[in-house]
N, C-alpha and C. Protein backbone atom coordinates (compact mmCIF):
# COMPACT_ATOMS: atom_id res chain seq x y z
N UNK A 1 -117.77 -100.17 -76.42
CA UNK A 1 -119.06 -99.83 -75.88
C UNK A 1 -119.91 -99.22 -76.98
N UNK A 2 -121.03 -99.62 -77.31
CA UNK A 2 -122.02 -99.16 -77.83
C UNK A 2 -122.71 -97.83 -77.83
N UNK A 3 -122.48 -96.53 -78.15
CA UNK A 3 -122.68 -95.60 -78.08
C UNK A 3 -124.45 -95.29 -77.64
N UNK A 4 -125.32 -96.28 -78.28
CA UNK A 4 -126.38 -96.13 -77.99
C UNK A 4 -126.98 -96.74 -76.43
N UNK A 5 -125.84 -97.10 -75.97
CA UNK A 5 -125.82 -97.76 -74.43
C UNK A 5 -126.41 -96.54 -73.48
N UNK A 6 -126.16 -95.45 -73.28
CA UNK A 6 -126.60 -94.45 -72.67
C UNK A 6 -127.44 -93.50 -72.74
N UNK A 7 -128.14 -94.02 -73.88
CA UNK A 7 -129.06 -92.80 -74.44
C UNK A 7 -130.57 -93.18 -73.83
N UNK A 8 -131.04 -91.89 -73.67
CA UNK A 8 -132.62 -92.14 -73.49
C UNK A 8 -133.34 -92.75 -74.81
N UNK A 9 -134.61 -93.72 -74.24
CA UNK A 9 -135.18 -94.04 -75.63
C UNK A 9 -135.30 -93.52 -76.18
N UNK A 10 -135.85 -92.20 -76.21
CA UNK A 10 -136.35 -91.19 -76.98
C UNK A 10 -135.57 -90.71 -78.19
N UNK A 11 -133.91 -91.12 -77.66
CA UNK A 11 -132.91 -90.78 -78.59
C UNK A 11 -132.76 -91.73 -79.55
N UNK A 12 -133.03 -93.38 -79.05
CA UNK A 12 -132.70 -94.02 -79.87
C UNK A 12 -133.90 -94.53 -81.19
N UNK A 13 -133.02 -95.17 -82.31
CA UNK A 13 -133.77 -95.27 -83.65
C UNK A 13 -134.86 -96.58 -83.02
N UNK A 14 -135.82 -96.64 -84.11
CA UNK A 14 -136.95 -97.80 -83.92
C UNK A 14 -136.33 -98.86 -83.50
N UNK A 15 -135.66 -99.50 -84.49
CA UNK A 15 -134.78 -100.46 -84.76
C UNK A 15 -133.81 -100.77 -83.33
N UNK A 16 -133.15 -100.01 -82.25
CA UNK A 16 -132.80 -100.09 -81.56
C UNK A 16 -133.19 -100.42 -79.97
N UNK A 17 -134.59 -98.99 -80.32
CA UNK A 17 -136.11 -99.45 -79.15
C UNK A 17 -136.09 -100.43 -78.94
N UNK A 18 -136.79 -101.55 -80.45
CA UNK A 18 -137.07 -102.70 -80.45
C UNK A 18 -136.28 -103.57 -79.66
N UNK A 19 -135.02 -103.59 -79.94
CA UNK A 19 -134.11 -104.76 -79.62
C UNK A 19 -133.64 -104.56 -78.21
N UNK A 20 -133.34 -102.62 -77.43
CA UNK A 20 -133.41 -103.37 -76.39
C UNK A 20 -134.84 -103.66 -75.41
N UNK A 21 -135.79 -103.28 -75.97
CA UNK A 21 -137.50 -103.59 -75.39
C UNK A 21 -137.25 -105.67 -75.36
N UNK A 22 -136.67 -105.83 -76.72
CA UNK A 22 -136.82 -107.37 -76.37
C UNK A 22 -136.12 -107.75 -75.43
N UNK A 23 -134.48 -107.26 -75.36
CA UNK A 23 -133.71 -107.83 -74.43
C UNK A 23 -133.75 -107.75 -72.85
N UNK A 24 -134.78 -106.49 -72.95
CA UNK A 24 -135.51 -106.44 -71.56
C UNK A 24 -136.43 -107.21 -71.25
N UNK A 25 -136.98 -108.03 -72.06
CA UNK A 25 -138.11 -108.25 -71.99
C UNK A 25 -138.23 -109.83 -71.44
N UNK A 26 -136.91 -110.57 -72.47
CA UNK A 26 -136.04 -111.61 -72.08
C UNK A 26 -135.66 -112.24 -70.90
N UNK A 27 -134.71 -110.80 -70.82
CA UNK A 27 -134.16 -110.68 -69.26
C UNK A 27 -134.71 -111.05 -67.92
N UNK A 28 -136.16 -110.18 -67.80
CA UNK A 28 -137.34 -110.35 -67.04
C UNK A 28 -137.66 -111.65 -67.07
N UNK A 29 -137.86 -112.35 -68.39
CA UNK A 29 -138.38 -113.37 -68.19
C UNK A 29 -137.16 -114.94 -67.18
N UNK A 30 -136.24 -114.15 -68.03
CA UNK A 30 -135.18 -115.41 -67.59
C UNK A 30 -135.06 -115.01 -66.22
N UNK A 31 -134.58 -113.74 -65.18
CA UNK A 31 -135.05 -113.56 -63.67
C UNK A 31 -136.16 -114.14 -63.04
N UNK A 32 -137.28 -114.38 -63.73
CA UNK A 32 -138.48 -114.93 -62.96
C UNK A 32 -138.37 -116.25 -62.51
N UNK A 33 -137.30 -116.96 -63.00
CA UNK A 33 -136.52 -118.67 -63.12
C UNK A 33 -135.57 -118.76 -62.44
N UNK A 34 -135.08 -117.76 -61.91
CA UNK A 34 -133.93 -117.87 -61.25
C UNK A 34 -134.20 -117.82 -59.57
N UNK A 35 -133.53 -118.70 -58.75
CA UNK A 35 -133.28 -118.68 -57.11
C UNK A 35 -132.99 -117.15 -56.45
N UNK A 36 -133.42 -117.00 -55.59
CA UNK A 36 -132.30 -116.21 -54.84
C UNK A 36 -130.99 -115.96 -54.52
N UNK A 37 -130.67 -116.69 -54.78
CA UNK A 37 -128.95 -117.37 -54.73
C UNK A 37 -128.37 -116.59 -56.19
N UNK A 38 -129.00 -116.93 -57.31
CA UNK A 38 -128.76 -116.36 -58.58
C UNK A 38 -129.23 -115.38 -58.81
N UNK A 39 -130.21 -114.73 -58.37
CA UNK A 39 -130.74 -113.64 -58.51
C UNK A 39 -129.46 -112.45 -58.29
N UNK A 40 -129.07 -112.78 -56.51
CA UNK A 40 -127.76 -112.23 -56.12
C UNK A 40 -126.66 -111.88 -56.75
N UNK A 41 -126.68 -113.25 -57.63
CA UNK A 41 -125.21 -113.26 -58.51
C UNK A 41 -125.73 -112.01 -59.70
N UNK A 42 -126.82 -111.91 -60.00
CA UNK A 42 -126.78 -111.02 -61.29
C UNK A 42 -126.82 -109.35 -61.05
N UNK A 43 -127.54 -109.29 -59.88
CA UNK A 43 -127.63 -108.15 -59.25
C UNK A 43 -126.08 -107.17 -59.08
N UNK A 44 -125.47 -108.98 -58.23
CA UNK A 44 -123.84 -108.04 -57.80
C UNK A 44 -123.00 -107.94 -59.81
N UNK A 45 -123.35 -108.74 -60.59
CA UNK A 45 -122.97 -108.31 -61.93
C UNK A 45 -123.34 -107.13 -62.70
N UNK A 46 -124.70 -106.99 -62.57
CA UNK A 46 -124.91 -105.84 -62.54
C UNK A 46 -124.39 -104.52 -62.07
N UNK A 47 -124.58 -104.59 -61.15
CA UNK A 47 -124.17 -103.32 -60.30
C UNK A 47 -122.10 -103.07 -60.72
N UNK A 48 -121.24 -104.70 -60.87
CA UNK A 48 -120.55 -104.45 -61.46
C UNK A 48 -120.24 -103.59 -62.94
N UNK A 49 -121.39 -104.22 -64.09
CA UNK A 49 -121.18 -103.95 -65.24
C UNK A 49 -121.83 -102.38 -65.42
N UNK A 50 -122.44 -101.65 -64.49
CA UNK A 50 -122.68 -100.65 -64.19
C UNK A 50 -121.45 -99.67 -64.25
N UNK A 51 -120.90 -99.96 -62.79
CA UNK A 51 -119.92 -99.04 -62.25
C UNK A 51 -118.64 -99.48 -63.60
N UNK A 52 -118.36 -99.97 -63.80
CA UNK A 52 -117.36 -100.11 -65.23
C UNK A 52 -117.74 -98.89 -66.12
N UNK A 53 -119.27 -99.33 -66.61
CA UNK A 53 -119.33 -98.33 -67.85
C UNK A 53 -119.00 -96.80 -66.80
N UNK A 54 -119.48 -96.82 -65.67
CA UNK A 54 -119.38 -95.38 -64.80
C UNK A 54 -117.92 -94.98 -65.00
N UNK A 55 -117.13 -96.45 -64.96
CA UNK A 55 -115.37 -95.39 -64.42
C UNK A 55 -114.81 -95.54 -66.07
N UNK A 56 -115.33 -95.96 -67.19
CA UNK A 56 -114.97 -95.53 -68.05
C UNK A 56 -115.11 -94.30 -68.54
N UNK A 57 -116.28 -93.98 -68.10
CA UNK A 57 -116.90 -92.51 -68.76
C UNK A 57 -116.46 -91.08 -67.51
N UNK A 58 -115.85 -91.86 -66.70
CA UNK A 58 -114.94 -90.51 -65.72
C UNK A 58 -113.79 -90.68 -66.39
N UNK A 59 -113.00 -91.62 -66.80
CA UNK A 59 -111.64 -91.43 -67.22
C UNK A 59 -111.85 -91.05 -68.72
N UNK A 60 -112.74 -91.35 -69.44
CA UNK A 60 -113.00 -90.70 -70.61
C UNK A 60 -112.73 -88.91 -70.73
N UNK A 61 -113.65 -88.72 -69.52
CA UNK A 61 -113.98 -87.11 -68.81
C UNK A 61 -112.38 -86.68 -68.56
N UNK A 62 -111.97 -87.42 -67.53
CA UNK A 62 -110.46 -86.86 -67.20
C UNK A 62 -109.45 -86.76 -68.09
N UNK A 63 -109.17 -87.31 -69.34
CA UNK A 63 -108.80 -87.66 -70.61
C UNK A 63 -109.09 -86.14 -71.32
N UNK A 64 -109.88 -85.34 -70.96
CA UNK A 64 -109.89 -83.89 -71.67
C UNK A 64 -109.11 -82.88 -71.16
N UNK A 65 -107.96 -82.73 -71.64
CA UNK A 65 -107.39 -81.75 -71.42
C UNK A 65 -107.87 -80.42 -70.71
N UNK A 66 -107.36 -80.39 -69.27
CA UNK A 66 -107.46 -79.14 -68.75
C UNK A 66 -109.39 -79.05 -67.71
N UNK A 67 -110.16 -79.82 -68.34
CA UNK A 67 -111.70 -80.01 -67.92
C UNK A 67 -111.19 -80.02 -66.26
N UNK A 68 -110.32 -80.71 -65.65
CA UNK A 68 -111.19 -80.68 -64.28
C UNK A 68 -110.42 -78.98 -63.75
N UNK A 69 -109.68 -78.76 -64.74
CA UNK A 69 -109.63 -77.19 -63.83
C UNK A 69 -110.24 -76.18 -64.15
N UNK A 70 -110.81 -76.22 -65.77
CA UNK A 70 -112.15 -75.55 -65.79
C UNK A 70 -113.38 -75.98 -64.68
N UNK A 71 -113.64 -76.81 -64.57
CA UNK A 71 -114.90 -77.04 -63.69
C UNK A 71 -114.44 -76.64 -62.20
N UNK A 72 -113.02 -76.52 -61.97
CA UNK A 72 -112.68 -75.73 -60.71
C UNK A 72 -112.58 -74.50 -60.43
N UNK A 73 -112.44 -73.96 -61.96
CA UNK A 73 -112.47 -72.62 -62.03
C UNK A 73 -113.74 -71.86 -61.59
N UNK A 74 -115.06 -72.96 -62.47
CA UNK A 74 -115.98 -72.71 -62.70
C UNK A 74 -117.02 -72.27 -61.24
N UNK A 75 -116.55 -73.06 -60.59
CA UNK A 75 -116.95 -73.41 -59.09
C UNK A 75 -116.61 -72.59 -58.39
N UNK A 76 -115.26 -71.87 -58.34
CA UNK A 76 -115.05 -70.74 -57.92
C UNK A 76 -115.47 -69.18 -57.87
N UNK A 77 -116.28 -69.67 -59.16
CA UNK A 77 -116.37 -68.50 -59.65
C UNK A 77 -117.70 -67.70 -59.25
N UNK A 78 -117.92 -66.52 -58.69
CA UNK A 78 -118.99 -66.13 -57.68
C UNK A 78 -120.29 -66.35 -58.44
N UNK A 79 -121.03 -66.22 -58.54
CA UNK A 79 -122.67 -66.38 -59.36
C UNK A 79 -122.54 -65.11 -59.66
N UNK A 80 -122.58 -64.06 -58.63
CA UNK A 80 -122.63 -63.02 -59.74
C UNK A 80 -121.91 -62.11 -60.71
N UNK A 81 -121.06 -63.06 -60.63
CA UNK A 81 -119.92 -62.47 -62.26
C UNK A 81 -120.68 -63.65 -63.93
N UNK A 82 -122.20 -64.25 -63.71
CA UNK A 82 -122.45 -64.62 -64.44
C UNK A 82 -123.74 -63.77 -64.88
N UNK A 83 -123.68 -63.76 -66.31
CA UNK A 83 -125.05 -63.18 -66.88
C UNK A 83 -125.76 -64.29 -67.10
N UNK A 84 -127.45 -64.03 -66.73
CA UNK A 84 -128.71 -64.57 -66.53
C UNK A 84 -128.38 -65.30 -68.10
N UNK A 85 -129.10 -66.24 -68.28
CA UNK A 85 -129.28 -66.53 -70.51
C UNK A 85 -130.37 -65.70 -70.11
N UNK A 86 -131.67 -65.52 -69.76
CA UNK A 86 -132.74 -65.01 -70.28
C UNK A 86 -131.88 -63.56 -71.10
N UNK A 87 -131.58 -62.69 -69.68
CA UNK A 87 -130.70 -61.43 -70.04
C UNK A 87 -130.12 -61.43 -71.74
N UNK A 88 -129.49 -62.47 -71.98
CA UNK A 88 -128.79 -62.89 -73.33
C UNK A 88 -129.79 -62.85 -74.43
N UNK A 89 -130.42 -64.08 -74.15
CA UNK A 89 -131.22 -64.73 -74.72
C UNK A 89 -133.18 -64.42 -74.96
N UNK A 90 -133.27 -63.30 -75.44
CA UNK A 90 -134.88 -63.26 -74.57
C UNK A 90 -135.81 -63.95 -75.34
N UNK A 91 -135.35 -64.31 -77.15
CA UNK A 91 -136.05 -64.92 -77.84
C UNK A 91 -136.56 -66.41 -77.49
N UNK A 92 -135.69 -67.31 -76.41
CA UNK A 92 -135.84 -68.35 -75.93
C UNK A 92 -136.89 -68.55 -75.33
């Protein structure tokens, strides 16, 4: 997987904008040609090639040692045993 697959444009280089602005651009055009019938088919591919990159990047997540019992910990943990950032932080 392409690391730049998930990033906001904003993150990505010119060079990258560009190419996927074209491949969107493509895309659109080649959907405007297509039936309903095919339309369907790309939609349900989509929505496949979606949820893939989704359950890669949970088992990626689960793959970190110990993370889902920090985030259970975390959840447990009352709000007010946390300090404010402003409190911390006031230069922010």
């Amino acid at each position: 997987m392409d690391t730049t697959d998930n990033l906001p444009i904003e993150d990505m280089d010119s060079t990258t904008v560009v190419s996927v602005t074209e491949l969107q651009r493509q895309l659109n055009e080649s959907l405007k040609q297509l039936s309903p019938e095919r339309l369907q088919v790309i939609a349900d591919f989509a929505a496949y090639l979606a949820n893939a990159e989704s359950e890669a990047a949970t088992q990626e997540l689960l793959a970190i040692p110990g993370l889902l019992e920090r985030i259970k910990h975390n959840q447990a943990t009352p709000k007010t045993d946390y300090t404010p950032w402003r409190a911390i932080r006031s230069d922010v």
